[in-house]
PDB file of N, CA and C in Angstrom:
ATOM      1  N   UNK A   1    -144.893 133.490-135.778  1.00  0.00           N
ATOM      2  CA  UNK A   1    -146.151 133.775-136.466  1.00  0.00           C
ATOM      3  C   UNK A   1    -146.312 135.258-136.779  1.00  0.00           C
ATOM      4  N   UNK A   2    -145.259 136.349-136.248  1.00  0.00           N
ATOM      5  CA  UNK A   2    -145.208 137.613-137.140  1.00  0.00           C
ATOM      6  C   UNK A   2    -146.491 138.457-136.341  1.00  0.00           C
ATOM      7  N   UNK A   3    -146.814 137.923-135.241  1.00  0.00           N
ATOM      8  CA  UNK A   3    -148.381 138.893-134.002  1.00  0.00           C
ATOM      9  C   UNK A   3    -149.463 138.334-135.720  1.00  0.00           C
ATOM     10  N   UNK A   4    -149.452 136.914-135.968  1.00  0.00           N
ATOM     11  CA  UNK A   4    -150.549 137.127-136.882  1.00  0.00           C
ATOM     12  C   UNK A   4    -151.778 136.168-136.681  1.00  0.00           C
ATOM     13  N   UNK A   5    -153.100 136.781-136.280  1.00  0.00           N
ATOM     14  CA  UNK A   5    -153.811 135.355-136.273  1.00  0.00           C
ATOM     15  C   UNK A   5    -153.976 134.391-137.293  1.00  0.00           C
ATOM     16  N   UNK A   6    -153.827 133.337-136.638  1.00  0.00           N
ATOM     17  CA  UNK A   6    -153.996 131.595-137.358  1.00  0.00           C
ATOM     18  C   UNK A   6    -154.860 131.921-138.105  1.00  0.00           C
ATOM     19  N   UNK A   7    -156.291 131.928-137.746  1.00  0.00           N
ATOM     20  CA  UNK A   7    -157.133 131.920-138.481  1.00  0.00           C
ATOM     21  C   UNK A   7    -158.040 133.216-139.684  1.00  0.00           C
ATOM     22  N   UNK A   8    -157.690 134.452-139.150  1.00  0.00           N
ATOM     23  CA  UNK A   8    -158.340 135.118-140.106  1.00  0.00           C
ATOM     24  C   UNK A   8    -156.984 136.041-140.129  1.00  0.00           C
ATOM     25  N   UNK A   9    -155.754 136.197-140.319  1.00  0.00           N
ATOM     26  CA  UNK A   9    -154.875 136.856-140.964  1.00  0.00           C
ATOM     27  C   UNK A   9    -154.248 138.183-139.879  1.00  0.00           C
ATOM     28  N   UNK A  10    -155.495 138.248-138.784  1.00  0.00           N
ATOM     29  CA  UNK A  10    -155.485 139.752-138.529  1.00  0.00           C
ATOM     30  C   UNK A  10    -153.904 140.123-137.638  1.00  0.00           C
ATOM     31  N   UNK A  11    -153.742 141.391-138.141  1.00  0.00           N
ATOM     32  CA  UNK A  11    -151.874 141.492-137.494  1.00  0.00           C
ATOM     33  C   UNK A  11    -152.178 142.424-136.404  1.00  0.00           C
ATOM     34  N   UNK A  12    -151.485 142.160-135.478  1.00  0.00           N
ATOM     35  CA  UNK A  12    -151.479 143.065-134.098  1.00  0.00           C
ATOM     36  C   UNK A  12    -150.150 143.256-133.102  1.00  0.00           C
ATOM     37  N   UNK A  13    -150.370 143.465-131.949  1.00  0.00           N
ATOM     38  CA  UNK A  13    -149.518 143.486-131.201  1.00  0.00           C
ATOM     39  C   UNK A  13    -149.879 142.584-129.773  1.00  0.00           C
ATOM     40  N   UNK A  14    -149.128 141.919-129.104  1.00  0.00           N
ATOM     41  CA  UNK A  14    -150.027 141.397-127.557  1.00  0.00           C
ATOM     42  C   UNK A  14    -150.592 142.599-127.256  1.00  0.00           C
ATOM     43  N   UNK A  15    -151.673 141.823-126.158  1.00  0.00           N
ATOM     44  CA  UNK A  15    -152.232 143.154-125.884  1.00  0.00           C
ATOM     45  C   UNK A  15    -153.191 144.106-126.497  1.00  0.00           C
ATOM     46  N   UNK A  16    -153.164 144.337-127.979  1.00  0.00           N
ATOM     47  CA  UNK A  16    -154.002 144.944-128.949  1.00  0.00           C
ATOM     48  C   UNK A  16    -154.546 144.294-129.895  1.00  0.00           C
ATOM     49  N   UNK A  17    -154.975 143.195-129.079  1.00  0.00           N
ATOM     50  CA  UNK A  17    -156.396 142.576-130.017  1.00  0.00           C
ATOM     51  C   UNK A  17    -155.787 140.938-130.446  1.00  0.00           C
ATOM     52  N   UNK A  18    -155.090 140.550-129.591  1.00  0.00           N
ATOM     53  CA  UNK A  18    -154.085 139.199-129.911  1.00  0.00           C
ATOM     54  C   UNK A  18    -154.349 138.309-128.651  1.00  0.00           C
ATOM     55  N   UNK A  19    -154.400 137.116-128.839  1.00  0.00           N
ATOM     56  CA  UNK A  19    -154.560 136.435-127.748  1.00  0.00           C
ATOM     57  C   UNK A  19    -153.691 135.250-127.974  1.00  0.00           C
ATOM     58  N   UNK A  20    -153.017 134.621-126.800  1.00  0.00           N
ATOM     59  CA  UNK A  20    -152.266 133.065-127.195  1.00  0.00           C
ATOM     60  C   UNK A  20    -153.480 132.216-127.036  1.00  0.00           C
ATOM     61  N   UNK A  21    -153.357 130.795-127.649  1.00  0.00           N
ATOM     62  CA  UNK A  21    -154.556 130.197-127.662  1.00  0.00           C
ATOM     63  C   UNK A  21    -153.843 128.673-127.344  1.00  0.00           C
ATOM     64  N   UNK A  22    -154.263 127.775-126.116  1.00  0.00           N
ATOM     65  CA  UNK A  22    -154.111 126.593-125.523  1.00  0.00           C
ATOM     66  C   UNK A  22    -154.310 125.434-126.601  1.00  0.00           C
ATOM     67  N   UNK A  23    -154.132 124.941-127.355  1.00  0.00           N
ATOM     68  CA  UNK A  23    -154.351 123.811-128.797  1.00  0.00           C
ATOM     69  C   UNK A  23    -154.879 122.577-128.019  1.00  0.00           C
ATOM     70  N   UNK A  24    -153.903 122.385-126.412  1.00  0.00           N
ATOM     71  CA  UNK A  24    -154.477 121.306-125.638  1.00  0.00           C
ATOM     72  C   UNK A  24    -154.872 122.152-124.625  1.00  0.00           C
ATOM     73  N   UNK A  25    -155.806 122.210-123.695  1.00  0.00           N
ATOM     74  CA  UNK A  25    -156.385 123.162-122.723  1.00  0.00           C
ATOM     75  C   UNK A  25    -155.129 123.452-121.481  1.00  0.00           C
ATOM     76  N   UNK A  26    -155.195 124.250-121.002  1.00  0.00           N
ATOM     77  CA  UNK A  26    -154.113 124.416-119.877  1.00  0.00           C
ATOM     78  C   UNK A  26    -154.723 123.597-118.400  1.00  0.00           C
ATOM     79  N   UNK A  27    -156.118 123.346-118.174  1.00  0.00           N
ATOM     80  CA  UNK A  27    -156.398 122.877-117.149  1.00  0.00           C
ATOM     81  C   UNK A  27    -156.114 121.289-117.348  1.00  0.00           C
ATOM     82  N   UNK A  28    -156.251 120.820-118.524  1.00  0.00           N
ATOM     83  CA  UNK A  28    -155.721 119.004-118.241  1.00  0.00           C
ATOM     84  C   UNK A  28    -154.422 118.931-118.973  1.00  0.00           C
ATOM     85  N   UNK A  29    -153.658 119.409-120.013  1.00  0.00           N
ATOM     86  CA  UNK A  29    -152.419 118.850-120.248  1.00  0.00           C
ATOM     87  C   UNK A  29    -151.544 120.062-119.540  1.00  0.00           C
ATOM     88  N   UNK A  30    -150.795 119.436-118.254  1.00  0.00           N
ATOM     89  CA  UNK A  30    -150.369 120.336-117.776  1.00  0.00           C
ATOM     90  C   UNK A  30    -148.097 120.138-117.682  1.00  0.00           C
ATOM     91  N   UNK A  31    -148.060 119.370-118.657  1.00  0.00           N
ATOM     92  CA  UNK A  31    -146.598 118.906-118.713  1.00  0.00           C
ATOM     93  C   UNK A  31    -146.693 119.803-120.182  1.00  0.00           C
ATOM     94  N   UNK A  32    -147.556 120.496-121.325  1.00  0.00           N
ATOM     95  CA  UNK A  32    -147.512 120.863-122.250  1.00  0.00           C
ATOM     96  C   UNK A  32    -148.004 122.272-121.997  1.00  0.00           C
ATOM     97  N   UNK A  33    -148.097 123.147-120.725  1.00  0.00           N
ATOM     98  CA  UNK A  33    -148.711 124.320-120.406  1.00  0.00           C
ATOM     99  C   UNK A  33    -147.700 125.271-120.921  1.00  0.00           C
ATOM    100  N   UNK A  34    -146.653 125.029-120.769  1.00  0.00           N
ATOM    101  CA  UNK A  34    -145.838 126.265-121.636  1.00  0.00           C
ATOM    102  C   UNK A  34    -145.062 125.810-122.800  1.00  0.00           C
ATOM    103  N   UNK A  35    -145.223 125.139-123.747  1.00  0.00           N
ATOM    104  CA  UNK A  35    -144.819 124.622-124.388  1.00  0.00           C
ATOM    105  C   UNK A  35    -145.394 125.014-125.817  1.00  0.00           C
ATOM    106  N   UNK A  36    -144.409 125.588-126.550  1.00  0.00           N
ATOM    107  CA  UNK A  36    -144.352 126.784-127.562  1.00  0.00           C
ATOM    108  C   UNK A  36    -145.083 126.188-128.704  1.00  0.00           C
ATOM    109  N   UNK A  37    -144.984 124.886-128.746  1.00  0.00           N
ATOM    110  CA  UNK A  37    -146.173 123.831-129.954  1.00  0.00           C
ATOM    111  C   UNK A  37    -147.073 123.864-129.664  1.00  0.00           C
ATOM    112  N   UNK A  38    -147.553 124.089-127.579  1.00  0.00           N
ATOM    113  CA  UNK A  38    -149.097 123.874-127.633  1.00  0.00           C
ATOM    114  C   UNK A  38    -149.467 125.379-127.793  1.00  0.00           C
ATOM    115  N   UNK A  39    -149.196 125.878-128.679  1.00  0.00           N
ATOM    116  CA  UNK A  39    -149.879 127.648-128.716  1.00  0.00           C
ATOM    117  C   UNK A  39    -149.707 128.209-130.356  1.00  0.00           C
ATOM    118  N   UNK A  40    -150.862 129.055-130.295  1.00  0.00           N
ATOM    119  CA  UNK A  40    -151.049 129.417-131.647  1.00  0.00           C
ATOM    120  C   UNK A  40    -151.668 130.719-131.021  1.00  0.00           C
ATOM    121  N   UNK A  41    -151.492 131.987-132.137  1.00  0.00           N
ATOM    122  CA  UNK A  41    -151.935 133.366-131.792  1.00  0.00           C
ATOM    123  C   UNK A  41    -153.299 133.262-132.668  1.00  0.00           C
ATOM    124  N   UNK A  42    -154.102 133.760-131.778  1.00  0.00           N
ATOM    125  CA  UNK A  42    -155.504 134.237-132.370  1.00  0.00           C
ATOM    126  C   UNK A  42    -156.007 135.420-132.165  1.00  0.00           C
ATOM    127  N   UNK A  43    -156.635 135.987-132.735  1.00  0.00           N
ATOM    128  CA  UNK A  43    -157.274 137.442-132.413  1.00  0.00           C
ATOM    129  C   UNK A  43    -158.509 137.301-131.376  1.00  0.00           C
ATOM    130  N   UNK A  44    -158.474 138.227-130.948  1.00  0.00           N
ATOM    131  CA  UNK A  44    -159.954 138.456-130.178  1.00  0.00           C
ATOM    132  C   UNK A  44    -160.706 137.847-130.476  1.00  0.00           C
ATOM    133  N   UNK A  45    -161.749 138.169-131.668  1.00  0.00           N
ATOM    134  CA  UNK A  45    -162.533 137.420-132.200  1.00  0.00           C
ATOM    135  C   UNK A  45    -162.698 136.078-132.438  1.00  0.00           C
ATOM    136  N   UNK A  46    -161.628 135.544-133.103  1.00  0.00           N
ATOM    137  CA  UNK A  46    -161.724 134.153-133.568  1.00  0.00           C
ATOM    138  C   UNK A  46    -161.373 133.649-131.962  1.00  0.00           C
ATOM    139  N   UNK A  47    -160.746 134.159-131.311  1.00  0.00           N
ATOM    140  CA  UNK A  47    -160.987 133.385-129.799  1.00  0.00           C
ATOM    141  C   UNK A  47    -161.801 132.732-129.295  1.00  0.00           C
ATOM    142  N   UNK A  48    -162.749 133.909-129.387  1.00  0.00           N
ATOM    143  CA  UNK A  48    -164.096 134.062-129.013  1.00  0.00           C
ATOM    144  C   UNK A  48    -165.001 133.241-129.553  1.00  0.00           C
ATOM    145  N   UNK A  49    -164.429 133.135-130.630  1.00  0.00           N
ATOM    146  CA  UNK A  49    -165.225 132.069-131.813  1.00  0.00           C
ATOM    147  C   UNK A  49    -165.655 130.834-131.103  1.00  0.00           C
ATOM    148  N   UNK A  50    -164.185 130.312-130.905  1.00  0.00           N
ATOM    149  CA  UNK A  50    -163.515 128.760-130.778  1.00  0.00           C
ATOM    150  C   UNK A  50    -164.262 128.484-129.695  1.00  0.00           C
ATOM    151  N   UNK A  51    -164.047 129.249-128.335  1.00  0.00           N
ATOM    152  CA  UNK A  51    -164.899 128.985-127.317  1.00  0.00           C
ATOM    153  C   UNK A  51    -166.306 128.987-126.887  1.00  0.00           C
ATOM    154  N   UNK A  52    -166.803 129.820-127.646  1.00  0.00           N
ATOM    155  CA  UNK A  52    -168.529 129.895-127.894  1.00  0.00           C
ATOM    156  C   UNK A  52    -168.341 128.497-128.468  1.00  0.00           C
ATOM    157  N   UNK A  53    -167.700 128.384-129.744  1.00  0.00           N
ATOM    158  CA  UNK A  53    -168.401 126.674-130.065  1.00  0.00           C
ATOM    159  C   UNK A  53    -167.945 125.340-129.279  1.00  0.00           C
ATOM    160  N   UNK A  54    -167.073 125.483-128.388  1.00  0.00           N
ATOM    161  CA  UNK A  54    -166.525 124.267-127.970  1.00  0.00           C
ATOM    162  C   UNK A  54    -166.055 124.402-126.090  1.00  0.00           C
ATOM    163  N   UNK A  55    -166.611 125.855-125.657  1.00  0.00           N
ATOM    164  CA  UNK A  55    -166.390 125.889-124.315  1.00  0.00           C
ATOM    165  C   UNK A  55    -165.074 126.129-123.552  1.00  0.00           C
ATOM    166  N   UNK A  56    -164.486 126.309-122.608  1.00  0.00           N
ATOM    167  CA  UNK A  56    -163.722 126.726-121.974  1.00  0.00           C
ATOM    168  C   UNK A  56    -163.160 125.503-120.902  1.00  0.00           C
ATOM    169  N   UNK A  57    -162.041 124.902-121.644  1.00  0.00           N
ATOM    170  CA  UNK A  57    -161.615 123.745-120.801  1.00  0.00           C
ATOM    171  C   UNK A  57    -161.732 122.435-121.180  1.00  0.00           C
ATOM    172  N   UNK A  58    -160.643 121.807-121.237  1.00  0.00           N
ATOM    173  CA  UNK A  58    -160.979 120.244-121.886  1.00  0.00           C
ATOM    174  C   UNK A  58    -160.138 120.480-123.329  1.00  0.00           C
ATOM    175  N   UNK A  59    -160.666 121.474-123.957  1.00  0.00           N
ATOM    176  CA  UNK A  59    -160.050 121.928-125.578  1.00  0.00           C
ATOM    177  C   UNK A  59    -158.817 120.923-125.988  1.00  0.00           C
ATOM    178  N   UNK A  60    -159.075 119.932-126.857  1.00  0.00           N
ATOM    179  CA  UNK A  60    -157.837 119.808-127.959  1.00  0.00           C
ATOM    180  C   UNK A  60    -157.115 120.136-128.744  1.00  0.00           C
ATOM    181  N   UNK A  61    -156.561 119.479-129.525  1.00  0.00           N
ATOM    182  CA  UNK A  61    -155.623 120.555-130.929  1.00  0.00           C
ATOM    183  C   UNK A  61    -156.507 119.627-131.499  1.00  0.00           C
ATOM    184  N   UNK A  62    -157.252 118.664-131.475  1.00  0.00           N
ATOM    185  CA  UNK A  62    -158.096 118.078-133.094  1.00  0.00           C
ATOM    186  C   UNK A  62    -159.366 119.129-133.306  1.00  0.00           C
ATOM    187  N   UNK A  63    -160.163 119.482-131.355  1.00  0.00           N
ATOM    188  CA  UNK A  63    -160.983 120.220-131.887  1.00  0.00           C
ATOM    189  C   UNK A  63    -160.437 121.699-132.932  1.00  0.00           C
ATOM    190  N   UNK A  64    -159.553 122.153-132.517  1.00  0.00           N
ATOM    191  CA  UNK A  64    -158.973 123.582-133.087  1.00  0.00           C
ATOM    192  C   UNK A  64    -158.864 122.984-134.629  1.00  0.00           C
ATOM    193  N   UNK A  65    -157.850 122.248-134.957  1.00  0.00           N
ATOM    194  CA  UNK A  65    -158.232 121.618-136.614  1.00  0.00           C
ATOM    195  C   UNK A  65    -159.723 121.656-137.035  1.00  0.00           C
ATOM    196  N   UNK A  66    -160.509 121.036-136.712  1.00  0.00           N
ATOM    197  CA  UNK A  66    -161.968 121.085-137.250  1.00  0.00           C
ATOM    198  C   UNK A  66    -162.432 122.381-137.133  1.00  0.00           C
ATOM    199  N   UNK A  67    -162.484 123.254-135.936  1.00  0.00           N
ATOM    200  CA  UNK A  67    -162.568 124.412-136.203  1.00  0.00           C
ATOM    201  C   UNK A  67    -161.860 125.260-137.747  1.00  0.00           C
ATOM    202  N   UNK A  68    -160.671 125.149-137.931  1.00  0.00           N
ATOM    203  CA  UNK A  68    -160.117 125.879-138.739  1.00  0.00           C
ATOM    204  C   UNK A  68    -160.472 125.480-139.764  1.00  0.00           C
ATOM    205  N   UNK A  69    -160.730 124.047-139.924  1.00  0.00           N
ATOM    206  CA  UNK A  69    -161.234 123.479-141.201  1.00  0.00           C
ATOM    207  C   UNK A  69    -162.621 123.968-141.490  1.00  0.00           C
ATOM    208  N   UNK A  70    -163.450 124.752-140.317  1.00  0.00           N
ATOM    209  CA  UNK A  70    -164.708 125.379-140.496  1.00  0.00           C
ATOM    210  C   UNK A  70    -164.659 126.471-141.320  1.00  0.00           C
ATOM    211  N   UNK A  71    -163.813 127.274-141.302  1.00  0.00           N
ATOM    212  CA  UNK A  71    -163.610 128.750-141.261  1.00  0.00           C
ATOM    213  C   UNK A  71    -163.404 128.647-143.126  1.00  0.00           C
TER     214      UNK A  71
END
C-alpha cells in the first residue's frame, strides 16, 4: 500500500501519523490476528474516524466497507 491510507490518500511513514487497522477485530478473530489480508493502513484520523463510529472491538471487514462506502 506504499505507507498510504485506504481511505483519504494520506502518505506517511509507521509511526508518523499511520496506523495498521484490524478489518476483523484482533480480540475475536484470533487465527486471522497476523494475517496480512486482515490489515489495511489508515492514518490517524480516519482511525479515529472508524472507531468513534463503530467502537473498539468486535469490528468487521463489512463494517470497514460501509464505512469507506461513507467517505
Amino acid at each position: 500500500d506504499s505507507y498510504t491510507c485506504d481511505l483519504c490518500g494520506k502518505q506517511g511513514k509507521w509511526g508518523d501519523g499511520l496506523n495498521a487497522h484490524h478489518l476483523n477485530s484482533y480480540d475475536w478473530d484470533k487465527q486471522n490476528r497476523t494475517n496480512i489480508d486482515n490489515g489495511i493502513t489508515l492514518c490517524k484520523k480516519c482511525h479515529m474516524d472508524f472507531h468513534k463510529k463503530y467502537g473498539y472491538g468486535k469490528n468487521t471487514k463489512e463494517q470497514y466497507s460501509k464505512f469507506k462506502e461513507s467517505i
